[in-house]
PDB file of N, CA and C in Angstrom:
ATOM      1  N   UNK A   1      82.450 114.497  82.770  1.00  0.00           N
ATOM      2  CA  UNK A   1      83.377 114.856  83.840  1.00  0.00           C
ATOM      3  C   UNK A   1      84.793 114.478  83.405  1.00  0.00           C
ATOM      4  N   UNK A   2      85.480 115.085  83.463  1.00  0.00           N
ATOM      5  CA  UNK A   2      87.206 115.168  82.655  1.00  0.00           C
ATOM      6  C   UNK A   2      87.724 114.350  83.932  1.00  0.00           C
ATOM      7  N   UNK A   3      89.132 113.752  83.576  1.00  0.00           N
ATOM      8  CA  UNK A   3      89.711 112.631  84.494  1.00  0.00           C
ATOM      9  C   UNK A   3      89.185 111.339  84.796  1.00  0.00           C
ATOM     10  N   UNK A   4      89.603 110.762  85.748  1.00  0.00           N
ATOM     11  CA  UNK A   4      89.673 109.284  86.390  1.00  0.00           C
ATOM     12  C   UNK A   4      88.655 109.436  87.783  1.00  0.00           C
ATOM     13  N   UNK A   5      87.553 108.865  87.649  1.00  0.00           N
ATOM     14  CA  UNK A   5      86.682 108.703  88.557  1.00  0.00           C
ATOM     15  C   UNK A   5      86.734 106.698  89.311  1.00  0.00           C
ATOM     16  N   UNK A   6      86.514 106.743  90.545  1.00  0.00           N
ATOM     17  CA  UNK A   6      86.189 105.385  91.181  1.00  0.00           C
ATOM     18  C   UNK A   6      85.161 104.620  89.834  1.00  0.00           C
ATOM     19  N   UNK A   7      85.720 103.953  89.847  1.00  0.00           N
ATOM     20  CA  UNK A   7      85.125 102.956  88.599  1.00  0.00           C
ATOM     21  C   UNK A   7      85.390 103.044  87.172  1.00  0.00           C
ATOM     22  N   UNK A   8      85.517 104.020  87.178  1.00  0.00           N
ATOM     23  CA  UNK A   8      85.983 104.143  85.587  1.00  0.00           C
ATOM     24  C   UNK A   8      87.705 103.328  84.874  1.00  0.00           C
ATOM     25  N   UNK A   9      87.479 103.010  83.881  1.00  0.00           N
ATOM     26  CA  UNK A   9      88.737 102.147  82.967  1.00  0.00           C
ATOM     27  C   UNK A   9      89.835 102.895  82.802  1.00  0.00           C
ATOM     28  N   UNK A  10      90.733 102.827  83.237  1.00  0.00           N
ATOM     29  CA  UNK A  10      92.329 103.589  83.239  1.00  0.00           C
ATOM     30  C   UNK A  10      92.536 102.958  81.586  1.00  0.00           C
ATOM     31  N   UNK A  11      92.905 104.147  81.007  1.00  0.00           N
ATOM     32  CA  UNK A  11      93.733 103.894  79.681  1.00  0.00           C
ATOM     33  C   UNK A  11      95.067 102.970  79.796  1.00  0.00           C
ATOM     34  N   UNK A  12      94.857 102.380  78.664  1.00  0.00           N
ATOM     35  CA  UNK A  12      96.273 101.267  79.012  1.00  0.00           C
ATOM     36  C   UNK A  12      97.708 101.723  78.387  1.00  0.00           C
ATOM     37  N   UNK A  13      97.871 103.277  79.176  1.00  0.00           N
ATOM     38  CA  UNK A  13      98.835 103.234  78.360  1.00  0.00           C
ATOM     39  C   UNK A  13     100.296 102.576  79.465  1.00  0.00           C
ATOM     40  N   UNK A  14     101.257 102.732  78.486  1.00  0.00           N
ATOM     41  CA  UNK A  14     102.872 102.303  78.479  1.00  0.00           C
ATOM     42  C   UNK A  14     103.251 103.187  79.595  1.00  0.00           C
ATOM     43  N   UNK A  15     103.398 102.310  80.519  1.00  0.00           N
ATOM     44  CA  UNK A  15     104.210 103.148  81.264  1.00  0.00           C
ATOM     45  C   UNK A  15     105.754 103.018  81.973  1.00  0.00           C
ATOM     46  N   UNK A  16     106.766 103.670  81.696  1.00  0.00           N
ATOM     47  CA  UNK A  16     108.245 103.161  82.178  1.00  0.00           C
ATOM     48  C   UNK A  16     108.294 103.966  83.729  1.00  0.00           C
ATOM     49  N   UNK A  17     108.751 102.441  84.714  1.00  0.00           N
ATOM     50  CA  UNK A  17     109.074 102.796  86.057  1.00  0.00           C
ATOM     51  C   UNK A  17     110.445 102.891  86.002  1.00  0.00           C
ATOM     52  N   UNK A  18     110.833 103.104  87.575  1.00  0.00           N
ATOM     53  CA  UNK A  18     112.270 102.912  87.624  1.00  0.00           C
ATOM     54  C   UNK A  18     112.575 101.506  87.950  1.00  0.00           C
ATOM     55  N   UNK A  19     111.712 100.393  87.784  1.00  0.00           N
ATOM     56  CA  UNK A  19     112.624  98.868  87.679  1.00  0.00           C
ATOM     57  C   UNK A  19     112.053  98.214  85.912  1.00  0.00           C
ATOM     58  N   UNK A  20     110.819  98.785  85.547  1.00  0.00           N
ATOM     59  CA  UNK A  20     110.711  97.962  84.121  1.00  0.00           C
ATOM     60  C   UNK A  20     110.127  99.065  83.236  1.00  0.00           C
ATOM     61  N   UNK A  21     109.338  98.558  82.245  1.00  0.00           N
ATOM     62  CA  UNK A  21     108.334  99.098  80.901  1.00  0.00           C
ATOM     63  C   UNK A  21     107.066  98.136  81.078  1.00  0.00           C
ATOM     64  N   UNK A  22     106.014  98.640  80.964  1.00  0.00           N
ATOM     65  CA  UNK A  22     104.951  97.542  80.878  1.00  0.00           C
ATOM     66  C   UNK A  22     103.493  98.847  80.632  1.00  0.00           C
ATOM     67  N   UNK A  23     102.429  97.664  80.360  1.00  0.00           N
ATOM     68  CA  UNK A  23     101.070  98.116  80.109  1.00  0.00           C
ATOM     69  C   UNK A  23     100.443  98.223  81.351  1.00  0.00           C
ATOM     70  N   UNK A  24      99.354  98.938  81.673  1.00  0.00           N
ATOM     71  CA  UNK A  24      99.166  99.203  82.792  1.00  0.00           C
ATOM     72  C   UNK A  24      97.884  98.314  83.040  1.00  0.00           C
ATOM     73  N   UNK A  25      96.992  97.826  82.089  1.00  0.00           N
ATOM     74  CA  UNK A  25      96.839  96.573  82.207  1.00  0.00           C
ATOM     75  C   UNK A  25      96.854  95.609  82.325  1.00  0.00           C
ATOM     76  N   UNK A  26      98.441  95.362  81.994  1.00  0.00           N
ATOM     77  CA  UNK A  26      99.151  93.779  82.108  1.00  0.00           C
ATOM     78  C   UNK A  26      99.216  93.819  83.997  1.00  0.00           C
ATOM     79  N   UNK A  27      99.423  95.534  84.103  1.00  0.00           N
ATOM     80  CA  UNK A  27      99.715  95.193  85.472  1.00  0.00           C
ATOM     81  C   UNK A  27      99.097  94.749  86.459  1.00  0.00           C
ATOM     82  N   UNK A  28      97.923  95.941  86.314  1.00  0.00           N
ATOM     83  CA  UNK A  28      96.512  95.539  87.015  1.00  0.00           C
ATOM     84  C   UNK A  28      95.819  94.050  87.167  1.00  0.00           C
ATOM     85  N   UNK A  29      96.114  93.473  85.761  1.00  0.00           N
ATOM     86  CA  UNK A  29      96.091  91.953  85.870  1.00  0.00           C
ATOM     87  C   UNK A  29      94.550  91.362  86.492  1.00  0.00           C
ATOM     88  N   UNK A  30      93.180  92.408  85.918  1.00  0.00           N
ATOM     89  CA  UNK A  30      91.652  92.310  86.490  1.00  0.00           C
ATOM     90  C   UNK A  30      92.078  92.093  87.896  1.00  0.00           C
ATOM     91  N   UNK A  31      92.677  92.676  88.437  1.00  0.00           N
ATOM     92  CA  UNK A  31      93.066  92.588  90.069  1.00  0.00           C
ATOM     93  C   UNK A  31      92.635  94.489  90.872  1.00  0.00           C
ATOM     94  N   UNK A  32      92.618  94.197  91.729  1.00  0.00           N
ATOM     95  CA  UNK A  32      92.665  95.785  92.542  1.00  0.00           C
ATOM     96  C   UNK A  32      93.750  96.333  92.822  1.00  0.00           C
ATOM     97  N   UNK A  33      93.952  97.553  91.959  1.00  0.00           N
ATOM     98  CA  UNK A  33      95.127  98.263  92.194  1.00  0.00           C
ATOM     99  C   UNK A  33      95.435  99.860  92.925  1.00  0.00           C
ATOM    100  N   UNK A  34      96.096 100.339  93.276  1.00  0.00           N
ATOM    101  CA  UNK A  34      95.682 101.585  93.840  1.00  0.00           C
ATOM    102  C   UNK A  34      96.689 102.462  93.428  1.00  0.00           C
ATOM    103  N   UNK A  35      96.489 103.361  92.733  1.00  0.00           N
ATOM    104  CA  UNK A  35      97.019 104.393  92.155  1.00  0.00           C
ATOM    105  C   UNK A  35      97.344 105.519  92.709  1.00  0.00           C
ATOM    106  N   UNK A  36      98.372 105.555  93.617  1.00  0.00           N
ATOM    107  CA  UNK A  36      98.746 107.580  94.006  1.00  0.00           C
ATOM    108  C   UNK A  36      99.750 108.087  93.087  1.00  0.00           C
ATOM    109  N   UNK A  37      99.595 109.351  93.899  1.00  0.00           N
ATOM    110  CA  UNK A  37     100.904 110.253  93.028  1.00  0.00           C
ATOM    111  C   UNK A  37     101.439 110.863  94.811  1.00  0.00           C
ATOM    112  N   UNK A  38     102.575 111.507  94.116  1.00  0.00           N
ATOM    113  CA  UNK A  38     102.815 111.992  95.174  1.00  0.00           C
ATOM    114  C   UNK A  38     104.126 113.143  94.602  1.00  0.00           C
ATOM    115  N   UNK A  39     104.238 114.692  95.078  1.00  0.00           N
ATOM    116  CA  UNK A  39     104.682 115.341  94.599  1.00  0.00           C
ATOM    117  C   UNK A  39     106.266 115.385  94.150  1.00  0.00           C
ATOM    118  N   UNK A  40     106.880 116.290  93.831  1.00  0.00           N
ATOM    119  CA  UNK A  40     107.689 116.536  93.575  1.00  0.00           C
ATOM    120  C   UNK A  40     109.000 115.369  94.321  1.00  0.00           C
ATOM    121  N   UNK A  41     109.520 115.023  93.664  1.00  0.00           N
ATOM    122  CA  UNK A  41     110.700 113.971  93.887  1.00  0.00           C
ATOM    123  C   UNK A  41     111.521 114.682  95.020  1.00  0.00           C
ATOM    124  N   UNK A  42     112.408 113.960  95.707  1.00  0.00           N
ATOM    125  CA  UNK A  42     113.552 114.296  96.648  1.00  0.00           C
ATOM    126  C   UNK A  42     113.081 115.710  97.857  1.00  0.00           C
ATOM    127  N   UNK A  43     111.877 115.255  97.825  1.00  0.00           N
ATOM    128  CA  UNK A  43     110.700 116.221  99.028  1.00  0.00           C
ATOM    129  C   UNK A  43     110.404 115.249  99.982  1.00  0.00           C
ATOM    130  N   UNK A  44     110.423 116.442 101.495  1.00  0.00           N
ATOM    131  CA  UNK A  44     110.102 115.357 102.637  1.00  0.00           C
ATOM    132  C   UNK A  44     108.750 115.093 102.474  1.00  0.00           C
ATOM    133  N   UNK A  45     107.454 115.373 101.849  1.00  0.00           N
ATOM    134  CA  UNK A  45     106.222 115.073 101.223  1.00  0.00           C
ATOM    135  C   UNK A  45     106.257 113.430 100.759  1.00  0.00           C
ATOM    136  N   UNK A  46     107.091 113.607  99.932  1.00  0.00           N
ATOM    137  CA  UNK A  46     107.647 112.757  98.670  1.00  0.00           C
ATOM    138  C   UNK A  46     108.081 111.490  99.476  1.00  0.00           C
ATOM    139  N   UNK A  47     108.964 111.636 100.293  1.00  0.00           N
ATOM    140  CA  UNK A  47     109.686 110.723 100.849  1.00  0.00           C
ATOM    141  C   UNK A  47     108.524 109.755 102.130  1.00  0.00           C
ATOM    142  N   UNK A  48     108.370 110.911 102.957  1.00  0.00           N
ATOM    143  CA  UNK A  48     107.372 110.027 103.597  1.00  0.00           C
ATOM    144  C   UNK A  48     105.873 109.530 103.182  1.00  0.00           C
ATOM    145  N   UNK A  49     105.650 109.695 101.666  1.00  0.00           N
ATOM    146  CA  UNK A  49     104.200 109.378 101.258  1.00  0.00           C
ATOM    147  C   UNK A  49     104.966 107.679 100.805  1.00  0.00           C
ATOM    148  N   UNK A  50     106.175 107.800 100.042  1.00  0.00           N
ATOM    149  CA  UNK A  50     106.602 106.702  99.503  1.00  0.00           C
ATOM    150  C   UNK A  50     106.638 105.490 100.827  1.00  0.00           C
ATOM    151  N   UNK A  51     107.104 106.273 101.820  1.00  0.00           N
ATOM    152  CA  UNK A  51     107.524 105.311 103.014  1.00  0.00           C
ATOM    153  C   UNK A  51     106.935 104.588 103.959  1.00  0.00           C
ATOM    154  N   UNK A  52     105.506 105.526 103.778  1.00  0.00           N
ATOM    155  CA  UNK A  52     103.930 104.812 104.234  1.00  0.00           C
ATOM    156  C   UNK A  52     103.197 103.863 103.539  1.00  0.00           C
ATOM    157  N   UNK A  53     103.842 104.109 102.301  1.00  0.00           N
ATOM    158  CA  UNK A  53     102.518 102.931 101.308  1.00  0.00           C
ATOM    159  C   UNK A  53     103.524 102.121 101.237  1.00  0.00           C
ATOM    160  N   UNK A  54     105.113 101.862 101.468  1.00  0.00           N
ATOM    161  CA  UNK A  54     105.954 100.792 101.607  1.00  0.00           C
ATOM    162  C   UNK A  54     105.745 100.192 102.833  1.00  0.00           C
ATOM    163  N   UNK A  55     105.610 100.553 103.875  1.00  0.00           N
ATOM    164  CA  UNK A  55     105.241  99.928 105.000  1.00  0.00           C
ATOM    165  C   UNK A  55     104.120  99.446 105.163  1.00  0.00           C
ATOM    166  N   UNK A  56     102.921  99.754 104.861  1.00  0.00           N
ATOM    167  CA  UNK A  56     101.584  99.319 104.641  1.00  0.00           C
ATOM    168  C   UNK A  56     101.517  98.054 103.221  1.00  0.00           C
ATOM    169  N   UNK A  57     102.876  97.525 102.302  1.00  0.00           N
ATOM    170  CA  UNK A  57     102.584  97.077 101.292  1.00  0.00           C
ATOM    171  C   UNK A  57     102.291  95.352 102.037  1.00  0.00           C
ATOM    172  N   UNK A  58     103.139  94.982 103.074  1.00  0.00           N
ATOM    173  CA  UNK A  58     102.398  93.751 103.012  1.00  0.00           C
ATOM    174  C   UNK A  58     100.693  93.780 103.474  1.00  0.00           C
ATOM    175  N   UNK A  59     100.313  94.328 103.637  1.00  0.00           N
ATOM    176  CA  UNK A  59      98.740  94.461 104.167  1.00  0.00           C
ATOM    177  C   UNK A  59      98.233  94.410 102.815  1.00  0.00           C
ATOM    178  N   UNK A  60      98.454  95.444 101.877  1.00  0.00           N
ATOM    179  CA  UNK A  60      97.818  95.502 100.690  1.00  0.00           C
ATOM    180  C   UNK A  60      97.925  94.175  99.889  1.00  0.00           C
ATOM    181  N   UNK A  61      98.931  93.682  99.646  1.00  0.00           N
ATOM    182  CA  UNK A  61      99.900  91.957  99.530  1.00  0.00           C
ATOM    183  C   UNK A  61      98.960  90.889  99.871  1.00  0.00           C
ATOM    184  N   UNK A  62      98.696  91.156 101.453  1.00  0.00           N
ATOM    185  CA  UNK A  62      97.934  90.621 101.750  1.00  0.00           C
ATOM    186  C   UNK A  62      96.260  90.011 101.347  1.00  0.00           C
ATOM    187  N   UNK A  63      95.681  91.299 100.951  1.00  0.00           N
ATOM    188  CA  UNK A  63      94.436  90.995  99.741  1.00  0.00           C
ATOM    189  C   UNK A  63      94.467  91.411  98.482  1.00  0.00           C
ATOM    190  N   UNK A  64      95.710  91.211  98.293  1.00  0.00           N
ATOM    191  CA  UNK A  64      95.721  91.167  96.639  1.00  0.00           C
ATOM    192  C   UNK A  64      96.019  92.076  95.750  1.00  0.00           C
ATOM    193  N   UNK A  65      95.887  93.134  96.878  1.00  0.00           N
ATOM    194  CA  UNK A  65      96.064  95.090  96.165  1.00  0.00           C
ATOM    195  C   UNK A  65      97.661  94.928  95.767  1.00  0.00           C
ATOM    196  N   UNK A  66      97.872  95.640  94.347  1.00  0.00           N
ATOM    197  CA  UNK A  66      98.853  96.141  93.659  1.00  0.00           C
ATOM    198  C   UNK A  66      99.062  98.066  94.232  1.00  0.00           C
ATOM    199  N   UNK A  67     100.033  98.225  94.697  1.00  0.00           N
ATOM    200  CA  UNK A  67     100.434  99.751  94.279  1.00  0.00           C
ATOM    201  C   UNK A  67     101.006 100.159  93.294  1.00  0.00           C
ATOM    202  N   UNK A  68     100.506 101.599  93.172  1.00  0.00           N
ATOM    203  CA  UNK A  68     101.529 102.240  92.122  1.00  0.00           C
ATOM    204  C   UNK A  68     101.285 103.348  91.811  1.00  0.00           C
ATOM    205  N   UNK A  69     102.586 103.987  92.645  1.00  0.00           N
ATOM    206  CA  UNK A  69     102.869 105.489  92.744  1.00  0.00           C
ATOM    207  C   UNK A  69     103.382 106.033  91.515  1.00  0.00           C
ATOM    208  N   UNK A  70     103.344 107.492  91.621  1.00  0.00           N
ATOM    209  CA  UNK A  70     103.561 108.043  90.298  1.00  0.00           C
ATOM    210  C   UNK A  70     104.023 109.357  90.999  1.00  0.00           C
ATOM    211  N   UNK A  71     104.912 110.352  90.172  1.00  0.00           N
ATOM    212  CA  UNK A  71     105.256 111.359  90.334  1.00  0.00           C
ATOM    213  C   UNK A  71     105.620 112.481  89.104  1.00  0.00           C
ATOM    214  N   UNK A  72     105.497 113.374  88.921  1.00  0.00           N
ATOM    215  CA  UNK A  72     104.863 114.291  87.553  1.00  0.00           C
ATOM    216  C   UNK A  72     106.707 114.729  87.219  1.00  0.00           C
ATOM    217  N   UNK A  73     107.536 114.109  88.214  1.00  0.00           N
ATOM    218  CA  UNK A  73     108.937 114.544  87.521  1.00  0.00           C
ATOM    219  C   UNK A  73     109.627 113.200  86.686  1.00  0.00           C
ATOM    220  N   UNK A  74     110.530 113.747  85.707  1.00  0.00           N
ATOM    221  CA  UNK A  74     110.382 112.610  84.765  1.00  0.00           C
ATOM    222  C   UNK A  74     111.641 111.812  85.285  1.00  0.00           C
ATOM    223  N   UNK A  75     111.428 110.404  84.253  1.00  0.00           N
ATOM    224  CA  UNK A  75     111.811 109.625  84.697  1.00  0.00           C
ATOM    225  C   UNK A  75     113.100 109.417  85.581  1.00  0.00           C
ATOM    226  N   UNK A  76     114.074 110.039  84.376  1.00  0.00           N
ATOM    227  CA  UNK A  76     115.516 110.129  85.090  1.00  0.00           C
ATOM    228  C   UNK A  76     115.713 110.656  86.302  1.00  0.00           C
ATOM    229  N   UNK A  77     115.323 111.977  86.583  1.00  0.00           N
ATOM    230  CA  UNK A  77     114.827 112.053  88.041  1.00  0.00           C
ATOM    231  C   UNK A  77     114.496 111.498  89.176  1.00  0.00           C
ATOM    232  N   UNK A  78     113.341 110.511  89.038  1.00  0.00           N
ATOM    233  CA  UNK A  78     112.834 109.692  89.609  1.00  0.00           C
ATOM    234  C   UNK A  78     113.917 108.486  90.042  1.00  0.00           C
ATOM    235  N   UNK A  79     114.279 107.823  89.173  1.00  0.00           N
ATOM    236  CA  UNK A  79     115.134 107.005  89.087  1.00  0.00           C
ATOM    237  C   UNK A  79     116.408 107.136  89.814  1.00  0.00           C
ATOM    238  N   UNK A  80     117.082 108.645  90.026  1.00  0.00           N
ATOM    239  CA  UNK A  80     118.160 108.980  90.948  1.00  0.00           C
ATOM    240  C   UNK A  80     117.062 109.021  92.447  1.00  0.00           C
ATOM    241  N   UNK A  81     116.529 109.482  92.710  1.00  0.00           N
ATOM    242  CA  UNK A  81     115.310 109.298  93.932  1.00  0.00           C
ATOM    243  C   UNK A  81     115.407 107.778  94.521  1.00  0.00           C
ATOM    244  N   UNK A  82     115.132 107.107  93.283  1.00  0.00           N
ATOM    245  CA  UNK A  82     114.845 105.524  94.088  1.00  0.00           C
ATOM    246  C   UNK A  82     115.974 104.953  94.605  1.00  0.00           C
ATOM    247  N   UNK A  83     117.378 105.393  94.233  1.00  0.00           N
ATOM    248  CA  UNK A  83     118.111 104.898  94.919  1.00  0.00           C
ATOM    249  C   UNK A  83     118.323 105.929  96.463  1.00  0.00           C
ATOM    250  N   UNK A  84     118.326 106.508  96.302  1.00  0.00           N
ATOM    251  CA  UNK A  84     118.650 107.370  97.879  1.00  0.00           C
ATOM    252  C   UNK A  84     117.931 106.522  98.629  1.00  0.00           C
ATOM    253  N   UNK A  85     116.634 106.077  98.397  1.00  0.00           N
ATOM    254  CA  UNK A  85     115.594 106.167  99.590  1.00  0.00           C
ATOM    255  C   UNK A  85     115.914 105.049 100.671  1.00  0.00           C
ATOM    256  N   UNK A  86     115.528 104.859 101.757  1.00  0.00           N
ATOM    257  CA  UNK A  86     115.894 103.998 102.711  1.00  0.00           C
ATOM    258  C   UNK A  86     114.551 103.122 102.736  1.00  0.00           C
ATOM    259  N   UNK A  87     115.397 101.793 103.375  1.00  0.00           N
ATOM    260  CA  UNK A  87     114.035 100.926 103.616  1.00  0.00           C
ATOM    261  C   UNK A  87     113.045 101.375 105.173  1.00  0.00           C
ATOM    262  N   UNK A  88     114.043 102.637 105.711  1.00  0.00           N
ATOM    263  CA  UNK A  88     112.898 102.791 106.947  1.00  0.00           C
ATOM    264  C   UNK A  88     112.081 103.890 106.723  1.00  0.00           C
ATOM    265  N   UNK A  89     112.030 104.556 106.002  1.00  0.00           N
ATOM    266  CA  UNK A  89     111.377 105.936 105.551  1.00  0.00           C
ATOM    267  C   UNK A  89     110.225 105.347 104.875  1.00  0.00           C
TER     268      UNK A  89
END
């Protein structure tokens, strides 16, 4: 079966956010992490998927869960995105 199934080992690759560079193992850290995507950058999709799993992050905080969103537009992109966004969205 092609892709990432519940249980299966995420490749460790390198991945650059818009605050660092790191392994995606270092991140995970044998901890529970939860992985979305969410479409196209500077979309009301986009904006309110980011703004739900930010509001829900102390809960996740709470038992230990790591997030980490992803989006298929590249970095620089992304990176003008993260500043627009508001802390109430």
């Amino acid at each position: 079966m092609p892709g990432l199934t519940i249980g299966a080992t995420v490749p460790n690759l390198e991945i650059e956010t818009t605050n660092e560079t790191f392994k995606l193992h270092d991140y995970f850290n044998n901890g529970w992490t939860i992985i979305f995507s969410h479409p196209f950058d500077f979309t009301l999709v986009c904006t309110t998927e980011l703004g739900k799993m930010a509001a829900y992050l102390p809960e996740f905080e709470k038992r230990g869960v790591k997030l980490l969103g992803f989006s298929c537009d590249e970095y620089s992109h992304a990176r003008s995105e993260s500043k627009t966004l508001k802390p109430t969205q």
